[in-house]
Every structure is written in C-alpha cells, then in structure tokens.
Protein backbone atom coordinates (compact mmCIF):
# COMPACT_ATOMS: atom_id res chain seq x y z
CA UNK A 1 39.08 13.02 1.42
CA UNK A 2 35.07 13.27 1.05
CA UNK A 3 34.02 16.21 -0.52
CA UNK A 4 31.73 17.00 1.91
CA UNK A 5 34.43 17.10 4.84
CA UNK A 6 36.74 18.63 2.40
CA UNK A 7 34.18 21.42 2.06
CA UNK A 8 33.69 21.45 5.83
CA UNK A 9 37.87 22.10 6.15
CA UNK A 10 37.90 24.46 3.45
CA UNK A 11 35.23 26.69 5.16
CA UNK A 12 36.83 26.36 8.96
CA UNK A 13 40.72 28.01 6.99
CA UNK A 14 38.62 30.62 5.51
CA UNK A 15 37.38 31.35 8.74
CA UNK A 16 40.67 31.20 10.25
CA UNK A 17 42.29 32.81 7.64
CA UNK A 18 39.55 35.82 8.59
CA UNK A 19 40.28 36.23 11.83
CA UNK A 20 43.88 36.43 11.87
CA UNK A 21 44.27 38.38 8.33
CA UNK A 22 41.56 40.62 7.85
CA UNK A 23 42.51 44.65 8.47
CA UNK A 24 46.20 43.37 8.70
CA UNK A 25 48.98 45.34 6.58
CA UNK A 26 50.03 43.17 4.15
CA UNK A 27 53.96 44.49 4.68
CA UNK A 28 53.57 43.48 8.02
CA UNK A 29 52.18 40.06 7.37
CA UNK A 30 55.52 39.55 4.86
CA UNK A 31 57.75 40.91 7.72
CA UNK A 32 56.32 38.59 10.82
CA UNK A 33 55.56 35.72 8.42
CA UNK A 34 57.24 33.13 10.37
CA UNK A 35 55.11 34.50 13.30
CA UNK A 36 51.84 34.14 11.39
CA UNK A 37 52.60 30.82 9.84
CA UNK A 38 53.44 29.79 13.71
CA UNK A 39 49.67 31.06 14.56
CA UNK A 40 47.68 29.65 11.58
CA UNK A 41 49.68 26.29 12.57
CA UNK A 42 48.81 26.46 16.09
CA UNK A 43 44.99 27.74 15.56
CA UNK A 44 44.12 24.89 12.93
CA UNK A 45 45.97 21.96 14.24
CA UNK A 46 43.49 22.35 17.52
CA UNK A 47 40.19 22.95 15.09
CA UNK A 48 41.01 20.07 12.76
CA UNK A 49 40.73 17.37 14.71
CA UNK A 50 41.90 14.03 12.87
CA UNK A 51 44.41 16.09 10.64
CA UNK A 52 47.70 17.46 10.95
CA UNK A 53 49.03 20.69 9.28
CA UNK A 54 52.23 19.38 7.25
CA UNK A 55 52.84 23.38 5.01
CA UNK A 56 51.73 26.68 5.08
CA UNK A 57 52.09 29.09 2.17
CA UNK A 58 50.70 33.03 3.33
CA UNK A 59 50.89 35.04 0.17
CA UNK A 60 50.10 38.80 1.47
CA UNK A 61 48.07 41.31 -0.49
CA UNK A 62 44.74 43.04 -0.83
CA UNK A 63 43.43 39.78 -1.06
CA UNK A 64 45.90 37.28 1.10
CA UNK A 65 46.13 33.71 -0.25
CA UNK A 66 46.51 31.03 2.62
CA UNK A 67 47.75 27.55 1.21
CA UNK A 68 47.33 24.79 3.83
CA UNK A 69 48.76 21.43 3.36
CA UNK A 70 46.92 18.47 5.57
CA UNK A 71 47.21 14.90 6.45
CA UNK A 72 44.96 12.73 8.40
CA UNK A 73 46.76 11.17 11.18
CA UNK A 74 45.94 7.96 13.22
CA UNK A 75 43.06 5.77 11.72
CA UNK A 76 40.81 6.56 8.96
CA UNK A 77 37.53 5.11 8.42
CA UNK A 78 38.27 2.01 5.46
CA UNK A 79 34.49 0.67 4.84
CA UNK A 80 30.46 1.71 6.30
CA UNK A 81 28.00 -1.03 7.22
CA UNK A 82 24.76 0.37 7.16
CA UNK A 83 21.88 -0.90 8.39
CA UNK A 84 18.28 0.49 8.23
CA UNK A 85 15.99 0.29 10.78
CA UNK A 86 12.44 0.21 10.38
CA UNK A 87 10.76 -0.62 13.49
CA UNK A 88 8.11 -3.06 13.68
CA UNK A 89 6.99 -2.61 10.41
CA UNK A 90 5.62 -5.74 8.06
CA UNK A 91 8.10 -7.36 5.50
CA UNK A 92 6.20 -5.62 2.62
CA UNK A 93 6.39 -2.19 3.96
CA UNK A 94 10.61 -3.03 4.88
CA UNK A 95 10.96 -4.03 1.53
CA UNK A 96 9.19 -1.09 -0.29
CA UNK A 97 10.68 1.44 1.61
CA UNK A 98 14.14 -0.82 1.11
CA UNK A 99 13.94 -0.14 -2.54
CA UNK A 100 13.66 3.30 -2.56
CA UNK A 101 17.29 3.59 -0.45
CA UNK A 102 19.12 1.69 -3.06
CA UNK A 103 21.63 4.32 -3.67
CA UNK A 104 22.00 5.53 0.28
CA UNK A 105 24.47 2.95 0.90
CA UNK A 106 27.04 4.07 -1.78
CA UNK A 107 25.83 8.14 -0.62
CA UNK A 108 26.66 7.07 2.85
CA UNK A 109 29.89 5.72 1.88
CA UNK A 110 31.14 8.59 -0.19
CA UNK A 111 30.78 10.44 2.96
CA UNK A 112 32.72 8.26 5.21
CA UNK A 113 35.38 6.70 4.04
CA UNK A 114 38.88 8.18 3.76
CA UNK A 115 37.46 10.65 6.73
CA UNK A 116 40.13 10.11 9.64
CA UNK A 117 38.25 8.38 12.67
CA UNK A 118 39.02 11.70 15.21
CA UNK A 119 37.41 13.93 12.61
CA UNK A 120 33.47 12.57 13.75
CA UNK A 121 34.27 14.85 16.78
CA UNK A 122 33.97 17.61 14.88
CA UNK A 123 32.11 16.72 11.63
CA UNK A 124 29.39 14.50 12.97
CA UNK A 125 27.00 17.09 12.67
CA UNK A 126 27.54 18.25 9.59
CA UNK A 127 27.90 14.16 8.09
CA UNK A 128 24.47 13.46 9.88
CA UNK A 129 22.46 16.81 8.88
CA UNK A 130 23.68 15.51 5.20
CA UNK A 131 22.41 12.01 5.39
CA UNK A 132 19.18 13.17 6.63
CA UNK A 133 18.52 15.57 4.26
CA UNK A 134 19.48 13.30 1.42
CA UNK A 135 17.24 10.15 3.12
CA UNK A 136 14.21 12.61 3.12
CA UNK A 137 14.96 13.43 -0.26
CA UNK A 138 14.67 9.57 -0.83
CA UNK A 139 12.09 8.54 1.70
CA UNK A 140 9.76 11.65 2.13
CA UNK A 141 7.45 9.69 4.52
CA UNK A 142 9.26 9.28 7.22
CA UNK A 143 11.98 10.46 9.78
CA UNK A 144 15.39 9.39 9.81
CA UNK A 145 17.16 9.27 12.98
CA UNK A 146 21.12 8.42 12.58
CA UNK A 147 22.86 7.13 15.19
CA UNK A 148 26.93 6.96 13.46
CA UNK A 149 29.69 4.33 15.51
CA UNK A 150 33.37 5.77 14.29
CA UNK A 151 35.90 2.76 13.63
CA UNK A 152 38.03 1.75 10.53
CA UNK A 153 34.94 0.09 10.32
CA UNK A 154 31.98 2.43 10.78
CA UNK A 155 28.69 1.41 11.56
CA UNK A 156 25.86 3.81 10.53
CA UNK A 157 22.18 3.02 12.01
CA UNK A 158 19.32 4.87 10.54
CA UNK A 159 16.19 4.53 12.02
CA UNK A 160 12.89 5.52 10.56
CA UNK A 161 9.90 6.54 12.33
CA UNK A 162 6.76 7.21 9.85
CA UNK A 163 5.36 10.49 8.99
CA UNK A 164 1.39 10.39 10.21
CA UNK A 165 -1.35 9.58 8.58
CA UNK A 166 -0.51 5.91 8.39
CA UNK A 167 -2.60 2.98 7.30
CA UNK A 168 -3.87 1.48 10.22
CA UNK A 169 -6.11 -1.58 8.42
CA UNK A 170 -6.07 -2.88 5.00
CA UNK A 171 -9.57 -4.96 4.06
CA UNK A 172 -9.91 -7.35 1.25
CA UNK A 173 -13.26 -7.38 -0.11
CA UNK A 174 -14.51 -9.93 -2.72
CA UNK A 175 -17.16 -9.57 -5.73
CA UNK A 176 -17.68 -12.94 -7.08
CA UNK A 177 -20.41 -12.36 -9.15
CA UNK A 178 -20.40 -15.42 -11.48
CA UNK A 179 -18.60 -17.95 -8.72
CA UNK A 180 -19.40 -19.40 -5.50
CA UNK A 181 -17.97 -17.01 -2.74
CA UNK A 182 -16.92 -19.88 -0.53
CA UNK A 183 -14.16 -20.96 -3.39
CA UNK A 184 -12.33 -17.60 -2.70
CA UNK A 185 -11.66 -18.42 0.39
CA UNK A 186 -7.94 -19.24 0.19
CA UNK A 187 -7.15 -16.32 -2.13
CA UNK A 188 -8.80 -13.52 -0.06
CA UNK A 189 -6.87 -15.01 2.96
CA UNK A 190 -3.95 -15.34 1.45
CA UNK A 191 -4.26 -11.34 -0.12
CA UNK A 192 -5.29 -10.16 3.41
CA UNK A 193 -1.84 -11.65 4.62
CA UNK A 194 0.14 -10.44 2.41
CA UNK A 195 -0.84 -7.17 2.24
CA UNK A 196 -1.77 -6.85 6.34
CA UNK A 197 2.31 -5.60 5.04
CA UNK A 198 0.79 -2.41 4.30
CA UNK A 199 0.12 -1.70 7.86
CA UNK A 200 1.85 0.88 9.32
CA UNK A 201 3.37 2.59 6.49
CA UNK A 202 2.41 6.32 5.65
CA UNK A 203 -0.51 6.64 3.52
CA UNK A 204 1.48 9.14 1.49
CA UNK A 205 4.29 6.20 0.80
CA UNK A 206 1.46 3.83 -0.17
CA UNK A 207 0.07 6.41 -2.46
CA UNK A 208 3.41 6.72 -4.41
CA UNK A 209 3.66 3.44 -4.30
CA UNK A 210 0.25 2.62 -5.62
CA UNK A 211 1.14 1.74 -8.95
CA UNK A 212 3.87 -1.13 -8.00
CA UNK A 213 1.21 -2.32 -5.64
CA UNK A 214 -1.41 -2.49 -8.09
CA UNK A 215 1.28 -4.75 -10.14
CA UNK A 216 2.24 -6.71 -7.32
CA UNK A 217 -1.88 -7.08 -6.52
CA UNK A 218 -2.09 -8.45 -10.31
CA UNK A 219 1.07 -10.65 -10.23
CA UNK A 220 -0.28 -12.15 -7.18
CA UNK A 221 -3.71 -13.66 -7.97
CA UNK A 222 -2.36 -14.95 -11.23
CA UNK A 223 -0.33 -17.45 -9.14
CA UNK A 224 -3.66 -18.36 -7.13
CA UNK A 225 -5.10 -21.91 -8.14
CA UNK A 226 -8.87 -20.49 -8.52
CA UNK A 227 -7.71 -17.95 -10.86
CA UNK A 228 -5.91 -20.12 -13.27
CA UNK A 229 -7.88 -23.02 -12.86
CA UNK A 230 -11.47 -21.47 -13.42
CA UNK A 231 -9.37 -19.02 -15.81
CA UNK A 232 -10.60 -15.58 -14.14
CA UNK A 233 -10.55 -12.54 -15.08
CA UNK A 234 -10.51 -10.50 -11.72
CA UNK A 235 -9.67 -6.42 -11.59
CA UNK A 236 -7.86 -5.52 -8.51
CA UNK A 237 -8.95 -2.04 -6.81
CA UNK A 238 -6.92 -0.41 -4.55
CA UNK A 239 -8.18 2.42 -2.55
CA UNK A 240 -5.65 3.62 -0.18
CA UNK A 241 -6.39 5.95 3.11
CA UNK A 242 -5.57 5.11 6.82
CA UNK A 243 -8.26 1.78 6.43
CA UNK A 244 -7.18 0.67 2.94
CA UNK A 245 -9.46 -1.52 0.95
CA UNK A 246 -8.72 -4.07 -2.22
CA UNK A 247 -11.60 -5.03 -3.84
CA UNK A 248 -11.14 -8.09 -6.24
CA UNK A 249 -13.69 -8.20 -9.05
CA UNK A 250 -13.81 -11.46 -10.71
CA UNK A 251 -15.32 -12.13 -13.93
CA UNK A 252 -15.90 -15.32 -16.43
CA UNK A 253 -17.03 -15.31 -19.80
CA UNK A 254 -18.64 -18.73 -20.22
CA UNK A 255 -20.34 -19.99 -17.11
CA UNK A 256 -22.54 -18.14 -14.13
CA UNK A 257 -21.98 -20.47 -11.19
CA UNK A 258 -23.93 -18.92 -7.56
CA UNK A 259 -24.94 -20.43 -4.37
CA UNK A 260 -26.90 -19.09 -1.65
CA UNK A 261 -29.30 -19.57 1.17
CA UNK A 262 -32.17 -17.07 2.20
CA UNK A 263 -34.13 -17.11 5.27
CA UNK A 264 -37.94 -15.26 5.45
CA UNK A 265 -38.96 -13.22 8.77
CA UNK A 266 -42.81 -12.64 9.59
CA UNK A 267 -43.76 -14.04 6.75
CA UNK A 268 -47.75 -15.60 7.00
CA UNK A 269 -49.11 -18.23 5.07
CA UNK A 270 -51.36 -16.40 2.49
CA UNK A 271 -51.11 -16.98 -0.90
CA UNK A 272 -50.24 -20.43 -0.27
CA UNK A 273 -46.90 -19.94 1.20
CA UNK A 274 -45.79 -22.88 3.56
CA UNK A 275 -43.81 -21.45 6.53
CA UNK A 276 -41.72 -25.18 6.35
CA UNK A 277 -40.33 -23.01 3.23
CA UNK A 278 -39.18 -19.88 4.68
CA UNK A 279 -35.05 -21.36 4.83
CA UNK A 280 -34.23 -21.88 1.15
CA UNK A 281 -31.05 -23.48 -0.33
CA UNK A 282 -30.59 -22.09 -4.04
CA UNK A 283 -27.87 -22.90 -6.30
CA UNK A 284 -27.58 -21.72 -10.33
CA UNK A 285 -25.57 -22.86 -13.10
CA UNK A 286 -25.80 -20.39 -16.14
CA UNK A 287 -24.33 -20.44 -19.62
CA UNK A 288 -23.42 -16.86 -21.27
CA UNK A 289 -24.49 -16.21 -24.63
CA UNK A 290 -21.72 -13.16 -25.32
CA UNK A 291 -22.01 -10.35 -22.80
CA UNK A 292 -25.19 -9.71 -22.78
CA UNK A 293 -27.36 -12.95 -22.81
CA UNK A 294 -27.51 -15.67 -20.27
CA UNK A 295 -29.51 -18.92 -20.05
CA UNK A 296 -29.53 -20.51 -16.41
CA UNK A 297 -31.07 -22.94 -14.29
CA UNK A 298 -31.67 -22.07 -10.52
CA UNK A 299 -31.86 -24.97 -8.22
CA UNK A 300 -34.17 -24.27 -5.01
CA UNK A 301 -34.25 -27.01 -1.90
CA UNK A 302 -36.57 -26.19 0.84
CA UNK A 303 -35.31 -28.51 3.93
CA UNK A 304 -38.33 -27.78 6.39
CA UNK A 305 -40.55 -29.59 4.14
CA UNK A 306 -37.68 -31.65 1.61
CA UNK A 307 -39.31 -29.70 -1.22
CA UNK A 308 -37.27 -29.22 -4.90
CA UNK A 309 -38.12 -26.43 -7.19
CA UNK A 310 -36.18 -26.51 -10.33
CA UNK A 311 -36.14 -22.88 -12.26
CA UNK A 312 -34.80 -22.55 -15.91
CA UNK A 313 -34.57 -19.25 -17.57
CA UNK A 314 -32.88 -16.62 -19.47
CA UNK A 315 -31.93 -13.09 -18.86
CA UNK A 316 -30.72 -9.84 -20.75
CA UNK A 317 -28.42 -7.32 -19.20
CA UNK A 318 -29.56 -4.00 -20.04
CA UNK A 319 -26.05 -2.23 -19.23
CA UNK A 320 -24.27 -2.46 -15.99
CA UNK A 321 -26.89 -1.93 -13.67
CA UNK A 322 -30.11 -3.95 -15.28
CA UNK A 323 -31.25 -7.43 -15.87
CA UNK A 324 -34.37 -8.05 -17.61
CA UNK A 325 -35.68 -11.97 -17.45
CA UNK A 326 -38.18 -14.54 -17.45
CA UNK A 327 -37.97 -18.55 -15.82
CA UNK A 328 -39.90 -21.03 -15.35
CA UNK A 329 -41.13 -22.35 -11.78
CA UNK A 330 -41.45 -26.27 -11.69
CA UNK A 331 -43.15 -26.53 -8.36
CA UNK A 332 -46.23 -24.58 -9.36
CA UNK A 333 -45.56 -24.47 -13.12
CA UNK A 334 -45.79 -20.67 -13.20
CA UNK A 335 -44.59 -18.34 -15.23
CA UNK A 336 -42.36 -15.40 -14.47
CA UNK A 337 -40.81 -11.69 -15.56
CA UNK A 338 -38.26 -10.03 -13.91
CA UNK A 339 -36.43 -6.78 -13.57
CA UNK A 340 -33.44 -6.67 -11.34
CA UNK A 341 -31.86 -3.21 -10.56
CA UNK A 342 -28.72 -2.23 -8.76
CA UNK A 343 -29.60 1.52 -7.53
CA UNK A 344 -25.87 2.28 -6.58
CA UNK A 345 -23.73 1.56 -3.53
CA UNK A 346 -25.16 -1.14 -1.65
CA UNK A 347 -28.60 -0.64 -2.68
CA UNK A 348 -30.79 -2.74 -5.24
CA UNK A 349 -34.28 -3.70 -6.11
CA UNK A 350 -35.93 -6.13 -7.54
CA UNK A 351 -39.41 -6.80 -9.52
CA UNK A 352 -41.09 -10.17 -10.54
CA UNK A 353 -44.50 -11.01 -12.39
CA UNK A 354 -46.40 -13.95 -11.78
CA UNK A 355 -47.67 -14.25 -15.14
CA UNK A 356 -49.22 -17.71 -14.11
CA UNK A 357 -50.90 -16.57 -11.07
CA UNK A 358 -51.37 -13.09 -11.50
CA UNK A 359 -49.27 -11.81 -8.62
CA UNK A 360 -46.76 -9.08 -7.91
CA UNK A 361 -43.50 -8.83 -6.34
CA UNK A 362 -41.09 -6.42 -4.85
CA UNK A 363 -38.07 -6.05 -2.69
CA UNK A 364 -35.82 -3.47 -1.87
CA UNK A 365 -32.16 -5.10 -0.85
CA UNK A 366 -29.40 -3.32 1.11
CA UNK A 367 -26.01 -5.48 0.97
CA UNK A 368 -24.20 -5.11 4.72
CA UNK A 369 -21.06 -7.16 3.36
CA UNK A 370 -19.93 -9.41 0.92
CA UNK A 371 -21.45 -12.24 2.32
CA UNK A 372 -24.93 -10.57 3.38
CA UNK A 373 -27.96 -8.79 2.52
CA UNK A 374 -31.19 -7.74 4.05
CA UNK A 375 -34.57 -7.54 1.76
CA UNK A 376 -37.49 -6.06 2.74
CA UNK A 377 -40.09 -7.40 0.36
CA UNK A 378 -44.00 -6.48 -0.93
CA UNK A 379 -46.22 -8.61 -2.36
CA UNK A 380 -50.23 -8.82 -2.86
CA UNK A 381 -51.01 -10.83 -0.34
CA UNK A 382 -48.07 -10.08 2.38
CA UNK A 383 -44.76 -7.63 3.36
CA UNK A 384 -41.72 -9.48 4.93
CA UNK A 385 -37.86 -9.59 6.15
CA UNK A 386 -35.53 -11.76 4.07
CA UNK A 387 -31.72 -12.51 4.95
CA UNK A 388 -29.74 -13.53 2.28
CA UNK A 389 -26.39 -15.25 2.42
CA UNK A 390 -24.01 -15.78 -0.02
CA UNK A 391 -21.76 -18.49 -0.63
C-alpha cells in the first residue's frame, strides 16, 4: 500500500472511529460489540472505496483501540507512465527543466502503484495535491497541472505552464577585436540557434540555471571550427532578464587581424582632401609583442580614385581602455601620433598628430552595434560625419 494512501486510510478510521466511539460507555461498547463491529463494517466499507474490510478488533476503554483489517479488491494499479508536458517550449528549455524531474518518476510511482484502481475516486485529490507540491518543490518556476488516467496501467500527464517573467529574446552579440567579424559568422548563428532554446522559460529557471549554461556556452564554441582553428580564446557572458544577451569576447595572443570600410559625410576638399576618397577600404595585420605591445600594418584602398595607402606602425596599450601609437602614412609620407580612448559603454574618442604636416585630429565615436559606428570628427581645416563598418 503507498504510504501516502495508507496515511489517507488511517486518518478516514480515526475519523470513523470518532464519530461512532467518542462519549460512548465503554461497558456498553463490550456489551453491543457485535452491533458496533456491524456499524464500523458498514460505515467504512462505503468510505473506502477500492478496499474491503476483512476484521475488526474494538478494544473498549478510556481510550478505545479500533483494529481494522483491509484488502484491496478488483484491480490495482501495477506500473505509471508519466509523461511531462511542456508546451511549446524549445528543446533546450524541455531538456533543462527535464533534468531537474529526474526523481518525479520514481516519487510518482511510489504513490501509485499497489493503490487499488477504485481508490482514485476518493484519493485523487489528495495523490494530485502531493505531486504538485513535490513538482514545485522540484521545478519552482512553473505550474504543474496533473491530469491522472486510473488503469493497471496508469497514465499520469503533468503539464507545466511557466511562472512570469519569462525570457522573451535571447541576442548574441560578438566582440572580435583582433579578427575579422565576418569569420564569426557561422558561430554566432549557430549560438543564436541553439540558445533561441532559452525562449520561453522563466527568467528565474534560467537564473538557477546560469551556471550549467555558462558551461554548456563554453563547451559549445570549443567545438566551433574558428575557435580551434585560429585557437581563440573567447569569454562567454551571459546576462539573463526577459531579453537575454551572450556576449562572446574573443581574444588571440599572437596576431591582430581587422577589416573595415568607412564612409565620410559633408566632408569639403580643404586640406587637400579628395572627395573620390571619402569610401575607404582598410584592412590590418598586426603582430603582438606580449600584452602590451603591437606592431601592425594598416592597408587603406580608396576605390573612387584606385588610390593605396600603406600604414605601418606600432602601438602601446596603456591598460584596458588606452592605446598610445605612432605609423607611418605612405601616400603623403607623414608622420603620425595617436591616442585612442574607449570612454565606457559605447562611447570612444580618438586623437591623431600630423607631425609631418602640422595638423590636428579628433573624433568622438558612438558604436550603434557590433557591426557599426558613427564618428563625428574635428580637424583644422574641416568638421564631418563618418560611418564605420566592421567586418
């Protein structure tokens, strides 16, 4: 017999035993015992629905003892199939959630079986009220909602409906600092798939879960071919809320590899700017000298006037946030300094010295996404727009 039920009986004699015995005279209870057994028999064979009464021992006293001796009758339940229901929520959410029930099945079980079929009629609602308290024990995030199909061979349904706030979009965001973006393609596709399996589920349940996702995040780009084959070292971030983001850092230590194209708005021809040169194709291969020090060449092609400018130089990283550097510029043979600066968020600026010319520069750059920036940019002779895209 399951405990539970067994409980559940126990509870419904007491009760009986209440009714009929309570402010009774125990020498009249011995004298009309046949009576009373008669009653108790007739009272619990209707309330036990599934079992039948086989002996009753009534011991009188100040504190009566009532022995009842049961046996299911007709069918009793012999094995559970459970099955979990999760809506329309992704494979990776199912199978999350999935692990945390491991143990209902063998809970559910211990419930069931041995429970005579016609017993449901009564102890349904104490089985269910069970389950779900245990499957919120297990899976705090959501509702369960059991739907129980007596037989020898029961069928329990449990479905799930999520507790609010839920993650409504997850966004993959790149930060290739040292690679072409464009090469990342695949990966960040194939991250936004798999974990688009995010949406839907509580953000609470993603937030205990964070941990496991952070390993599965790892696991996952070491089996991506850029990541082994340019041997990255990328830092997943997860930031969960109801629109999730997972930034993926990636970092070398040998080579700076960057492409680009930049396009200049309103900007005149003084200072002997061409406006056939206001679209610019750059590209940069860079060697790093430890973590700090980094000698690079930046390729520029203009292709309104089929112009190359080829730009070697060096550059120091002053901590996280500043480059100091100088290069050389082939087209004019000039001579340069430079500060970069990122100011925080998606803010930066920038400074260069024509040391050649005697000119100034400066632009202040606000990144919209991944992919693009807008500078707006001072010089001596000029202010202008830029558009910068990465790739």
């Amino acid at each position: 017999m399951p405990p539970l039920v067994e409980k559940r009986i126990a509870a419904s004699i007491q009760t009986v035993g209440n009714h009929v015995f309570l402010q009774q005279d125990d020498g009249d209870i011995l004298r009309r015992q046949g009576e009373y057994n008669r009653q108790v028999y007739d009272i619990i064979d209707r309330v036990l629905i599934g079992y039948t009464v086989e002996h009753i021992q009534i011991v009188p006293g100040p504190e009566t003892v009532l022995r009842v001796q049961i046996r299911p009758w007709g069918d009793t339940i012999r094995s559970v199939h459970v099955a979990f229901d999760f809506g329309s929520l992704p494979a990776l959410g199912q199978q999350l959630a999935g692990n945390d029930l491991a143990h209902a099945q063998a809970f559910i079980e211990n419930l069931l079986v041995g429970l005579p079929v016609d017993a449901l009629d009564w102890a349904n609602g104490t089985v269910q009220a069970v389950m779900e308290a245990e499957l919120e024990t297990e899976l705090p995030e959501f509702y369960p909602h059991i739907v129980i199909t007596p037989g020898p061979e029961a069928q329990v349904q449990v479905f799930f409906l999520p507790k609010l706030p839920v993650v409504r979009n997850v966004n993959v965001n790149v930060e290739a600092e040292n690679l072409p973006k464009l090469i990342f393609l695949s990966t960040r596709k194939h991250m936004e798939d798999r974990y688009a399996g995010l949406d839907g589920l509580p953000v609470a349940f993603v937030q205990r879960h964070a941990t496991s996702i952070r390993s599965d995040l790892q696991q996952t780009l070491q089996e991506q071919w850029v990541i082994k084959h340019y041997q990255l070292r990328v830092q997943p971030e997860l930031q969960v809320g109801e629109n999730t983001r997972i930034n993926l850092k990636s970092e070398t230590d040998f080579y700076d590899l960057q492409a680009e194209v930049y396009m200049d708005i309103n900007r005149d021809e003084r200072g002997g700017h061409r406006k056939d040169d206001n679209t610019v194709l750059r590209a940069r291969v860079g060697c790093k000298l430890g973590k700090a020090h980094e000698l690079y060449t930046d390729v520029e092609f203009m292709p309104g006037s089929l112009e190359w400018n080829v730009i070697p130089g060096y550059f120091y990283r002053a901590g996280k946030n500043t480059r100091l550097g100088y290069d050389f510029e082939t087209e004019d043979d000039s001579h340069h300094l430079w500060l970069r600066q990122h100011l925080g968020g998606r803010w930066g600026f920038r400074y260069d010295r024509d040391l050649t010319h005697h000119e100034d520069e400066a632009g202040l750059t606000y990144r919209f996404h991944e992919y693009v920036s807008l500078e707006y940019l001072i010089s001596d002779h000029d202010t202008w727009l830029r558009v910068i895209g990465y790739l």
